[in-house]
PDB file of N, CA and C in Angstrom:
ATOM      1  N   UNK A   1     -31.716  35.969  16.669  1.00  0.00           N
ATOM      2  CA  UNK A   1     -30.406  36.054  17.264  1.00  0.00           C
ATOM      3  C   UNK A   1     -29.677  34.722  17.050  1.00  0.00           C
ATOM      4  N   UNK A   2     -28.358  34.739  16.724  1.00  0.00           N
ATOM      5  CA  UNK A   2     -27.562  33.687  16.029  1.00  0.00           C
ATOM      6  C   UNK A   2     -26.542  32.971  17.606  1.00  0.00           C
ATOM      7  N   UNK A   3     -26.909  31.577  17.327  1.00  0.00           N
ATOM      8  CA  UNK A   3     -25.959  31.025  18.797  1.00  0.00           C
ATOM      9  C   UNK A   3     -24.470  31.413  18.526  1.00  0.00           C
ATOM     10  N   UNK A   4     -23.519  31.532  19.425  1.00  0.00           N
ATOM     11  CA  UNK A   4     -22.325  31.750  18.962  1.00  0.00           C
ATOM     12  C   UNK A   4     -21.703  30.260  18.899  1.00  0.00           C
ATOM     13  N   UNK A   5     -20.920  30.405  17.451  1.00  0.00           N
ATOM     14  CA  UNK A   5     -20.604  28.373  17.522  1.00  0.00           C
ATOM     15  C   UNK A   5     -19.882  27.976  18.241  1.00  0.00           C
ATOM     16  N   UNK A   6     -19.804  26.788  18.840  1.00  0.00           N
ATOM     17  CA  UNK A   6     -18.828  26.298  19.310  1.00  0.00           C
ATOM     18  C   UNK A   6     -17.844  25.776  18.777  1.00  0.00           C
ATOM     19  N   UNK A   7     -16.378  25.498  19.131  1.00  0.00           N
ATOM     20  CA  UNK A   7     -15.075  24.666  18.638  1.00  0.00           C
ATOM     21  C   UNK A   7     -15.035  23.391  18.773  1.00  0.00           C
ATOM     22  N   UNK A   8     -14.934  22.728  17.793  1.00  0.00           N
ATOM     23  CA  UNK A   8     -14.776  21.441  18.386  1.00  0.00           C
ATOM     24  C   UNK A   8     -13.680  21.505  18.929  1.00  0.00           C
ATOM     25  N   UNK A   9     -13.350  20.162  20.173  1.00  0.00           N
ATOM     26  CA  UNK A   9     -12.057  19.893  20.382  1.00  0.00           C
ATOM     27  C   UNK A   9     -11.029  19.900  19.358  1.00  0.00           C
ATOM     28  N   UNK A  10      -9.909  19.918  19.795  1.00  0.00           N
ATOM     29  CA  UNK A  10      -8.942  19.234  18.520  1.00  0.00           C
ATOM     30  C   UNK A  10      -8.091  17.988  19.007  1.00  0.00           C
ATOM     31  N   UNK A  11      -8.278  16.983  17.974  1.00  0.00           N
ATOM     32  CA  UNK A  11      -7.933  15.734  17.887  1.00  0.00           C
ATOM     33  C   UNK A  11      -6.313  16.317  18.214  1.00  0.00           C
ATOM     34  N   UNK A  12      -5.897  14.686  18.828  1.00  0.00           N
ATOM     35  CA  UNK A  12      -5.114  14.906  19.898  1.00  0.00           C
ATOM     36  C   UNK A  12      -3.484  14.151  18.525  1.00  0.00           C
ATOM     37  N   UNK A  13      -2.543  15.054  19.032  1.00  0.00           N
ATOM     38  CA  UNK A  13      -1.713  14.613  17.715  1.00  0.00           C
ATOM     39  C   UNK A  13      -0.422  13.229  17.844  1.00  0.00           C
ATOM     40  N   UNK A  14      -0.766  12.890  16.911  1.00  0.00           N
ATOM     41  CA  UNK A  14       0.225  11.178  16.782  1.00  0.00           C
ATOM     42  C   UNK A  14       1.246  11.884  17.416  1.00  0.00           C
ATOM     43  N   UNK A  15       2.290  10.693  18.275  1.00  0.00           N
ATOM     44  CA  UNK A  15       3.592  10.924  18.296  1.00  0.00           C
ATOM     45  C   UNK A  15       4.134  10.625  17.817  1.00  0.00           C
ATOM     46  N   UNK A  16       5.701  10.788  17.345  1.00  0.00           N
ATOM     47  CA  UNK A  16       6.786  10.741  16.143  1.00  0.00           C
ATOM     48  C   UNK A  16       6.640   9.740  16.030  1.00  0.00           C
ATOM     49  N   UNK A  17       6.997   8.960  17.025  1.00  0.00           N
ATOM     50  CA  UNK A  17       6.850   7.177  16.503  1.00  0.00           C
ATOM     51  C   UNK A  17       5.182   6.690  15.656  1.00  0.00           C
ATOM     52  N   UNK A  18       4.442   6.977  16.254  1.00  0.00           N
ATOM     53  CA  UNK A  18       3.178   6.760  15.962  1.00  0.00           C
ATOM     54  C   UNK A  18       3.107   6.999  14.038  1.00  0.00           C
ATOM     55  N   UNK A  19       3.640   8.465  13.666  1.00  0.00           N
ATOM     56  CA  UNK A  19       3.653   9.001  12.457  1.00  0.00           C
ATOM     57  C   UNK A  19       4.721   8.712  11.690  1.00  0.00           C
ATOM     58  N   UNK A  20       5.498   7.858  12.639  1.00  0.00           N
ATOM     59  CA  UNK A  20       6.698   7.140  11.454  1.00  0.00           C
ATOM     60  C   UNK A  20       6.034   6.090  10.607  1.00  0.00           C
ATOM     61  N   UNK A  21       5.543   5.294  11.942  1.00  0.00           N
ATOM     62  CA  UNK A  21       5.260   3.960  11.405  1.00  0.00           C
ATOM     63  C   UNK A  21       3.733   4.525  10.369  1.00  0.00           C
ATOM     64  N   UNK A  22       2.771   5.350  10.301  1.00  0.00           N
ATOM     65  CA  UNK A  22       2.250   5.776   9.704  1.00  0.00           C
ATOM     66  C   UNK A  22       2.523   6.098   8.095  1.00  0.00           C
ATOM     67  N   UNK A  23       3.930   6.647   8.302  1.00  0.00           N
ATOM     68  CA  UNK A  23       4.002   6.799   6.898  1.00  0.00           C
ATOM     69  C   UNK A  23       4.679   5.749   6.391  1.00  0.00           C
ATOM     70  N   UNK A  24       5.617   4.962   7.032  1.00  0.00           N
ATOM     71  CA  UNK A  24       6.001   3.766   6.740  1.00  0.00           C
ATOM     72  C   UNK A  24       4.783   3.002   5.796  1.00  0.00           C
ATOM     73  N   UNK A  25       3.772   2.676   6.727  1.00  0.00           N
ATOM     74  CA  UNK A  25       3.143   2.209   5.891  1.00  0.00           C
ATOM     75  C   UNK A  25       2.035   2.378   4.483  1.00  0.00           C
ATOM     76  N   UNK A  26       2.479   3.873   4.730  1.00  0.00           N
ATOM     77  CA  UNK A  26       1.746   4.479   3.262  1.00  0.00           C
ATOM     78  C   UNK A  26       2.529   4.477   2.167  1.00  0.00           C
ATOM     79  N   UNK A  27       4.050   4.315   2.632  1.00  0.00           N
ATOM     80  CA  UNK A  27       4.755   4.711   1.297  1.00  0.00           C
ATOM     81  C   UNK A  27       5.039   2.254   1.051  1.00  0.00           C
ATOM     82  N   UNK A  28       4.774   1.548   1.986  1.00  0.00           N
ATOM     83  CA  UNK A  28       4.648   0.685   1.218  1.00  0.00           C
ATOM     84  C   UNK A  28       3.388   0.150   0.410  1.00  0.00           C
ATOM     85  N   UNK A  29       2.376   0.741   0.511  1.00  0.00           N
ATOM     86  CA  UNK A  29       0.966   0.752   0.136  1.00  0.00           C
ATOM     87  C   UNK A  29       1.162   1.181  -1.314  1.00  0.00           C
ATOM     88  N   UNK A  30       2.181   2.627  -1.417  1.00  0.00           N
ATOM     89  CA  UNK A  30       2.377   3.350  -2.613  1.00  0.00           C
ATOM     90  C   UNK A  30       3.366   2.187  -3.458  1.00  0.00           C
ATOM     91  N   UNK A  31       4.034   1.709  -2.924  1.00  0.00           N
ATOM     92  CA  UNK A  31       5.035   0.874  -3.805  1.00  0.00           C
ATOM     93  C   UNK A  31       4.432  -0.330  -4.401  1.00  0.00           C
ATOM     94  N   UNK A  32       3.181  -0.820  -3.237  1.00  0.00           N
ATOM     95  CA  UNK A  32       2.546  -2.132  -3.859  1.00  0.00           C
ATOM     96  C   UNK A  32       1.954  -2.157  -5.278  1.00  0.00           C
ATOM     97  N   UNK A  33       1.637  -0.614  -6.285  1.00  0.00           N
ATOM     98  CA  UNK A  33       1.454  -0.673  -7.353  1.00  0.00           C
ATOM     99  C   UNK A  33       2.646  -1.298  -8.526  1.00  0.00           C
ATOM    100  N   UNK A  34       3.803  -0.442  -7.665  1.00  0.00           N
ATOM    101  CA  UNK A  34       4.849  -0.714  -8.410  1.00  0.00           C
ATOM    102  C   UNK A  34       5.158  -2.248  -9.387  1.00  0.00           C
ATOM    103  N   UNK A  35       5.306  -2.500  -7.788  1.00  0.00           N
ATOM    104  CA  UNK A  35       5.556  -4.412  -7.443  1.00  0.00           C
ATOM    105  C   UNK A  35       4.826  -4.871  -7.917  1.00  0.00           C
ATOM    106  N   UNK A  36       3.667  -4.588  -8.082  1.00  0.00           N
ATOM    107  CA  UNK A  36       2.795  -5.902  -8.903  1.00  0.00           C
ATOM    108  C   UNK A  36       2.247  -5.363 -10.173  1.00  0.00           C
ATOM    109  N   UNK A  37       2.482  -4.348 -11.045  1.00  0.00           N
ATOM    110  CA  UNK A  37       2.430  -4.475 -12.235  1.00  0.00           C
ATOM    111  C   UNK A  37       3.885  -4.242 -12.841  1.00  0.00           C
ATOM    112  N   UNK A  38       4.869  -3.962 -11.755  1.00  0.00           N
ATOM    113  CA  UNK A  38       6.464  -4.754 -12.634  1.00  0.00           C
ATOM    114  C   UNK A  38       6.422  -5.988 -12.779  1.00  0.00           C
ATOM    115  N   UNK A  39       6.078  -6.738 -12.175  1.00  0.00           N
ATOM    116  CA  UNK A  39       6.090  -8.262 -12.325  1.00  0.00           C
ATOM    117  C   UNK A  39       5.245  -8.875 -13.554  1.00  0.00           C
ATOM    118  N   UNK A  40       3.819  -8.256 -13.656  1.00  0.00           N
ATOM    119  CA  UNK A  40       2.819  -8.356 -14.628  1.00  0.00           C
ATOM    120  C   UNK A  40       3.976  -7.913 -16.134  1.00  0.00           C
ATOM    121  N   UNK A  41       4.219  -6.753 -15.613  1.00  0.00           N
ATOM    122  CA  UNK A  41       5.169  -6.996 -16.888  1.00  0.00           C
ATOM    123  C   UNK A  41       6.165  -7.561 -17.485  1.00  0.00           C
ATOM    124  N   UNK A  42       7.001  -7.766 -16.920  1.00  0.00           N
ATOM    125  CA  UNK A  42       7.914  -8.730 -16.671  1.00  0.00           C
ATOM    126  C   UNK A  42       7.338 -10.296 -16.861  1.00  0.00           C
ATOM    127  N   UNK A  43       6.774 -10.880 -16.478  1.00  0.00           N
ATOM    128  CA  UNK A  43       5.535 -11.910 -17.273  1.00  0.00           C
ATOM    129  C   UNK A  43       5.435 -12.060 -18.833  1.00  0.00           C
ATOM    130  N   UNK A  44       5.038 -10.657 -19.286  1.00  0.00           N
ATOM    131  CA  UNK A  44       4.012 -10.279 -20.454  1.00  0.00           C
ATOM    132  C   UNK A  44       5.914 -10.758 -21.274  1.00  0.00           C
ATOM    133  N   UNK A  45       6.309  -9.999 -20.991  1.00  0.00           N
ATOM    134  CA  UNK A  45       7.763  -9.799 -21.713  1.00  0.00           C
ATOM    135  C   UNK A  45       8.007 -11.361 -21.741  1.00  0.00           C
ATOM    136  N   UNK A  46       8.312 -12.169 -20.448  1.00  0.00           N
ATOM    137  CA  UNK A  46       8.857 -13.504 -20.681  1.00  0.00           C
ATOM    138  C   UNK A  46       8.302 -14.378 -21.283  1.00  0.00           C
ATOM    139  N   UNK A  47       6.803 -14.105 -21.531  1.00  0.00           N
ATOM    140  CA  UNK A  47       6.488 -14.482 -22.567  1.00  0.00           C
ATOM    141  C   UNK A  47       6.414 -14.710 -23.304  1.00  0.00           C
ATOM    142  N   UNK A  48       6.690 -13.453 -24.038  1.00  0.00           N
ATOM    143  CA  UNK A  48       6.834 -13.121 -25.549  1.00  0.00           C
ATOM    144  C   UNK A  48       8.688 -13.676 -25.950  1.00  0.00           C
ATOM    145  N   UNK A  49       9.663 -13.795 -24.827  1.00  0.00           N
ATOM    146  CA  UNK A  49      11.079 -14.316 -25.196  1.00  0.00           C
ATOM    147  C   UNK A  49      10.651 -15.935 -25.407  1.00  0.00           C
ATOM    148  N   UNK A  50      10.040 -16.144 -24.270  1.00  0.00           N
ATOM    149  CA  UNK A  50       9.544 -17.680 -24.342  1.00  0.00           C
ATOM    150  C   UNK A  50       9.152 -18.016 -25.661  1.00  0.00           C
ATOM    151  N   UNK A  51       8.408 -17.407 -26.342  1.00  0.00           N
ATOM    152  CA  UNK A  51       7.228 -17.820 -27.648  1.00  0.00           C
ATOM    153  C   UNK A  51       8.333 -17.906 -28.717  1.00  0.00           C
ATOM    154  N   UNK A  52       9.198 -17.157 -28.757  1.00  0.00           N
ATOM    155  CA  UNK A  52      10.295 -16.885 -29.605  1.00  0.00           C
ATOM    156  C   UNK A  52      11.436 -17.641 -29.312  1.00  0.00           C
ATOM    157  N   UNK A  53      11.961 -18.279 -28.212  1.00  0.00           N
ATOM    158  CA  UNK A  53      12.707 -19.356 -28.104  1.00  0.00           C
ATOM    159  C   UNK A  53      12.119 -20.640 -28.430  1.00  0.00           C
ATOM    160  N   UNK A  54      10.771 -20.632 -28.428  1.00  0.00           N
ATOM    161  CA  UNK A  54      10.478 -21.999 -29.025  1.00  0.00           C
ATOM    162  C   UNK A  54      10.258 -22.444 -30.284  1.00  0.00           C
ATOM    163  N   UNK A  55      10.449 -21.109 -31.415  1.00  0.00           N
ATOM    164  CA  UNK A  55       9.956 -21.013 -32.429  1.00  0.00           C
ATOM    165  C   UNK A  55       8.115 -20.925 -32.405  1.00  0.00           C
ATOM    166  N   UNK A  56       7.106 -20.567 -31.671  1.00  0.00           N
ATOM    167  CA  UNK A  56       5.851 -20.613 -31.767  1.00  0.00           C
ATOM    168  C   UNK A  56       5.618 -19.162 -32.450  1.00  0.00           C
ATOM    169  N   UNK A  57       4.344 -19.474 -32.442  1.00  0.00           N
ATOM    170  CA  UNK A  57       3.861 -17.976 -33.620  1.00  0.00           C
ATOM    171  C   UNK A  57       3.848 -16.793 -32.277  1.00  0.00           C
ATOM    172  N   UNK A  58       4.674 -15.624 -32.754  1.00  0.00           N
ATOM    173  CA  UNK A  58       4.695 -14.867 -31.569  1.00  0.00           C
ATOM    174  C   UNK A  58       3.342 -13.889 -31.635  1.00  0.00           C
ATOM    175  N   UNK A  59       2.784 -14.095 -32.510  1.00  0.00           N
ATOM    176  CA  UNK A  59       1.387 -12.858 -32.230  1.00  0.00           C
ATOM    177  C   UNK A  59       0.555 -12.819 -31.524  1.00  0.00           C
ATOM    178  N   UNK A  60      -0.247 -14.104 -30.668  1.00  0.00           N
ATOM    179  CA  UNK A  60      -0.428 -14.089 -29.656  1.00  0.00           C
ATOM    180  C   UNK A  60      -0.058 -13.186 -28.543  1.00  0.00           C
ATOM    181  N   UNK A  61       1.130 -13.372 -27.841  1.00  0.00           N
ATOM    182  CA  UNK A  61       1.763 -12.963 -26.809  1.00  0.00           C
ATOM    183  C   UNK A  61       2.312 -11.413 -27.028  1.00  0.00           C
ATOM    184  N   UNK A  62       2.402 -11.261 -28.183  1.00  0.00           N
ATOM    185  CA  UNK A  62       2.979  -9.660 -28.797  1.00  0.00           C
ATOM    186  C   UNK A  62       1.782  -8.788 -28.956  1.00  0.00           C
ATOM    187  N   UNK A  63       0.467  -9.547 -29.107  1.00  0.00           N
ATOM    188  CA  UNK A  63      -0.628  -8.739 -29.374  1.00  0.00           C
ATOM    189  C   UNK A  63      -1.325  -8.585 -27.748  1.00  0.00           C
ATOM    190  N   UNK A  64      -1.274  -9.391 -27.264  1.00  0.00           N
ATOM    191  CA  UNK A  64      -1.742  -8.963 -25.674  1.00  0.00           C
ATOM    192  C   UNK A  64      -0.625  -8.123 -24.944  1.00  0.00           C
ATOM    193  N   UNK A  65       0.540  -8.258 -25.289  1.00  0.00           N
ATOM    194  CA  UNK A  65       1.380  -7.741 -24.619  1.00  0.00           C
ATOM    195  C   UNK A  65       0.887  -5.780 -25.425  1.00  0.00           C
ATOM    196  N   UNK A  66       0.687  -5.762 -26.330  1.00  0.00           N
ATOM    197  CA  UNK A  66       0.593  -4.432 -26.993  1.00  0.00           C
ATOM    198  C   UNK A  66      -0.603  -3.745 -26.339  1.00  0.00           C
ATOM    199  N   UNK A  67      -1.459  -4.697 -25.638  1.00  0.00           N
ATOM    200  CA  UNK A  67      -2.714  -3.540 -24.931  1.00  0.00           C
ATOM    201  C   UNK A  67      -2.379  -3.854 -23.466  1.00  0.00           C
ATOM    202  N   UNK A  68      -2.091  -5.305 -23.180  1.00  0.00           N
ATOM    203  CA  UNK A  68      -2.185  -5.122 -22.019  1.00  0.00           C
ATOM    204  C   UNK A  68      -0.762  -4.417 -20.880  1.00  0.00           C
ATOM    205  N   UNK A  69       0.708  -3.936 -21.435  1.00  0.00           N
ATOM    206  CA  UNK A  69       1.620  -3.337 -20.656  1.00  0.00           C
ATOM    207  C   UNK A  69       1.245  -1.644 -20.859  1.00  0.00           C
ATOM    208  N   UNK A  70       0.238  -1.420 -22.078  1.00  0.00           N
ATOM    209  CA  UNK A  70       0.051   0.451 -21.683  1.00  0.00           C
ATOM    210  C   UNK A  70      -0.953   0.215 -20.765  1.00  0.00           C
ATOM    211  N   UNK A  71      -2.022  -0.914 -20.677  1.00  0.00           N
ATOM    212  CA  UNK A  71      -3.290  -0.708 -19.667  1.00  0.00           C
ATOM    213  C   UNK A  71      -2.706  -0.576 -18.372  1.00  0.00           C
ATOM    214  N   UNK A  72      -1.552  -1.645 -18.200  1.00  0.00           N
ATOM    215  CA  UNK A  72      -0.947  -1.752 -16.657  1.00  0.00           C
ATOM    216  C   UNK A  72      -0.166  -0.551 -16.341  1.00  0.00           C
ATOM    217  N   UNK A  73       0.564  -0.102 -17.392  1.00  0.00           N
ATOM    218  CA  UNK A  73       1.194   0.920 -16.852  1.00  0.00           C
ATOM    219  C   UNK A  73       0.417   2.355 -16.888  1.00  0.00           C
ATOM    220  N   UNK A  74      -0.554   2.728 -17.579  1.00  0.00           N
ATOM    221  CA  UNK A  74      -1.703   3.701 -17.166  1.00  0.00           C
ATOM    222  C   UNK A  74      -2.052   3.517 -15.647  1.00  0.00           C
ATOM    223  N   UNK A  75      -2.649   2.386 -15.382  1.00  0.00           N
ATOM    224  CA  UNK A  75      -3.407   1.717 -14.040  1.00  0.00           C
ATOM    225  C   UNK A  75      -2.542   2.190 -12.705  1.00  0.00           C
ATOM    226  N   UNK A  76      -0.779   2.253 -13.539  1.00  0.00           N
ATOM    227  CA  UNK A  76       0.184   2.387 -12.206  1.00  0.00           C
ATOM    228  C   UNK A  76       0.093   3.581 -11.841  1.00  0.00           C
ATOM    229  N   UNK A  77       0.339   4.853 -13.384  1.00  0.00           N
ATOM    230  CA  UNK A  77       0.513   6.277 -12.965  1.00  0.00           C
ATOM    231  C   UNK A  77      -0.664   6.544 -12.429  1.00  0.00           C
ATOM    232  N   UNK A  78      -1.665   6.009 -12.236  1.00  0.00           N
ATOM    233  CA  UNK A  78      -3.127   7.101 -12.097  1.00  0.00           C
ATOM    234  C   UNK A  78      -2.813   6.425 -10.323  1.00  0.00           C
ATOM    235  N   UNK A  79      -2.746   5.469 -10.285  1.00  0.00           N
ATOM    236  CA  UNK A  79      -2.605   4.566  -8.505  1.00  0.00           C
ATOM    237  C   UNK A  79      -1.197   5.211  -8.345  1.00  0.00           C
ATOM    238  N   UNK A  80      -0.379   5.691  -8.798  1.00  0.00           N
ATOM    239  CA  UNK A  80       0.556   5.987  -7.661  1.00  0.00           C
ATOM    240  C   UNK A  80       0.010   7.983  -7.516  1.00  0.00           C
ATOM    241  N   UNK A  81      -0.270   8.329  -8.505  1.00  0.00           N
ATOM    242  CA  UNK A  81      -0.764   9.815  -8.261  1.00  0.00           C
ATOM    243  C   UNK A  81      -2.105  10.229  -7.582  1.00  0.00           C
ATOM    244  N   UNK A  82      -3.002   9.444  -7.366  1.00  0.00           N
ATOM    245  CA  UNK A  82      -3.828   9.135  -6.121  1.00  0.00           C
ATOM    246  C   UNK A  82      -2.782   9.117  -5.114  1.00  0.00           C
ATOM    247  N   UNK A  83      -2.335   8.035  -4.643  1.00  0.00           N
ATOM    248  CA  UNK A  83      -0.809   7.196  -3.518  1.00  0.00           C
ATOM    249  C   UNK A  83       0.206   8.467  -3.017  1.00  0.00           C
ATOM    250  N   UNK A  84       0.395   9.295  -3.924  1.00  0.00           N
ATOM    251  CA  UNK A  84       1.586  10.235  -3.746  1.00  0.00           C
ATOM    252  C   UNK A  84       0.619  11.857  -3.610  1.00  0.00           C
ATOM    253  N   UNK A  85      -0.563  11.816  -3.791  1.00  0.00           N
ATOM    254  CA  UNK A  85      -1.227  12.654  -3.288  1.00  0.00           C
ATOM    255  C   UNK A  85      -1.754  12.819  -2.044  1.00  0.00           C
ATOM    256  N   UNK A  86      -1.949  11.154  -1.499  1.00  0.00           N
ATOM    257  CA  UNK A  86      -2.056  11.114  -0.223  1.00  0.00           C
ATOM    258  C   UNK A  86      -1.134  11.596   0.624  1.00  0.00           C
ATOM    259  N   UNK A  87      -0.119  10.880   0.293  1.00  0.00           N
ATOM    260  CA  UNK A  87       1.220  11.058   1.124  1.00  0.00           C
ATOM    261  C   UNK A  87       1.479  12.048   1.370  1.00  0.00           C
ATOM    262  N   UNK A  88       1.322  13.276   0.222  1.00  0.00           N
ATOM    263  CA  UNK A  88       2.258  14.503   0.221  1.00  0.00           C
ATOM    264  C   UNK A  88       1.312  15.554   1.156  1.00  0.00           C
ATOM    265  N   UNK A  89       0.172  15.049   1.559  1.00  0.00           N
ATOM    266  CA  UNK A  89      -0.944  15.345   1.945  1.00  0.00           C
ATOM    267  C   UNK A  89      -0.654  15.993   3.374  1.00  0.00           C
ATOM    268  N   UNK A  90       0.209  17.361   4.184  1.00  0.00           N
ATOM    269  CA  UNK A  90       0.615  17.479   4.885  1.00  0.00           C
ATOM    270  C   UNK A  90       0.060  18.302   6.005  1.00  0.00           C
ATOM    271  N   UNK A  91      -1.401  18.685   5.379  1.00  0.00           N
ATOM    272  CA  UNK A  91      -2.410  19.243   6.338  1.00  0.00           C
ATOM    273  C   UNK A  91      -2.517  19.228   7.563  1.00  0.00           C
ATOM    274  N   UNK A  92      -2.991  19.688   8.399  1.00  0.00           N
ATOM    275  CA  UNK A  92      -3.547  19.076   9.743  1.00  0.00           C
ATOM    276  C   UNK A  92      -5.010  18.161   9.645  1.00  0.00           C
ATOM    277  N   UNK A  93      -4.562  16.902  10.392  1.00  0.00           N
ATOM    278  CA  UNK A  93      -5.541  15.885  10.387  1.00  0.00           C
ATOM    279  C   UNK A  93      -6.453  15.917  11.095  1.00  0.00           C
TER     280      UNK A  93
END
């Protein structure tokens, strides 16, 4: 003979304020990818103007810049589509 299951309680739900500031801080969590591989790029780039205003050999800075702005910007879409999967994430918690 099978026990009949029990329910758990149910967790008790944020208030509006509580779930503002909640998502507040998920959607700046989501942006922190943004922000710091725009800048990384933005870097890579001033670089490469730099190398070329000084007359220096630009292959250096043109050849890192060629793997390393698709690595960063891969790194962003896959972290913000994790980030924006969370978010959109509208289940009961």
């Amino acid at each position: 003979m099978m026990a009949p299951q029990s329910r758990l309680p149910e967790a008790p739900q944020p208030s509006p304020g509580e779930d503002r500031m909640v998502r507040i801080f998920q959607y700046a969590i989501a942006c922190t990818p943004v922000v710091f591989i725009g800048g990384i790029i933005g870097w890579v780039t001033h670089l490469i103007r730099t190398s070329l205003k000084l007359h220096d050999v630009p292959s250096g800075a043109i050849g890192i810049s060629l793997v390393s702005i698709p690595v960063f910007i891969t790194l962003m879409c896959v972290l913000l589509y994790v980030l924006w999967g969370i978010l959109n994430d509208r289940r009961a918690r």
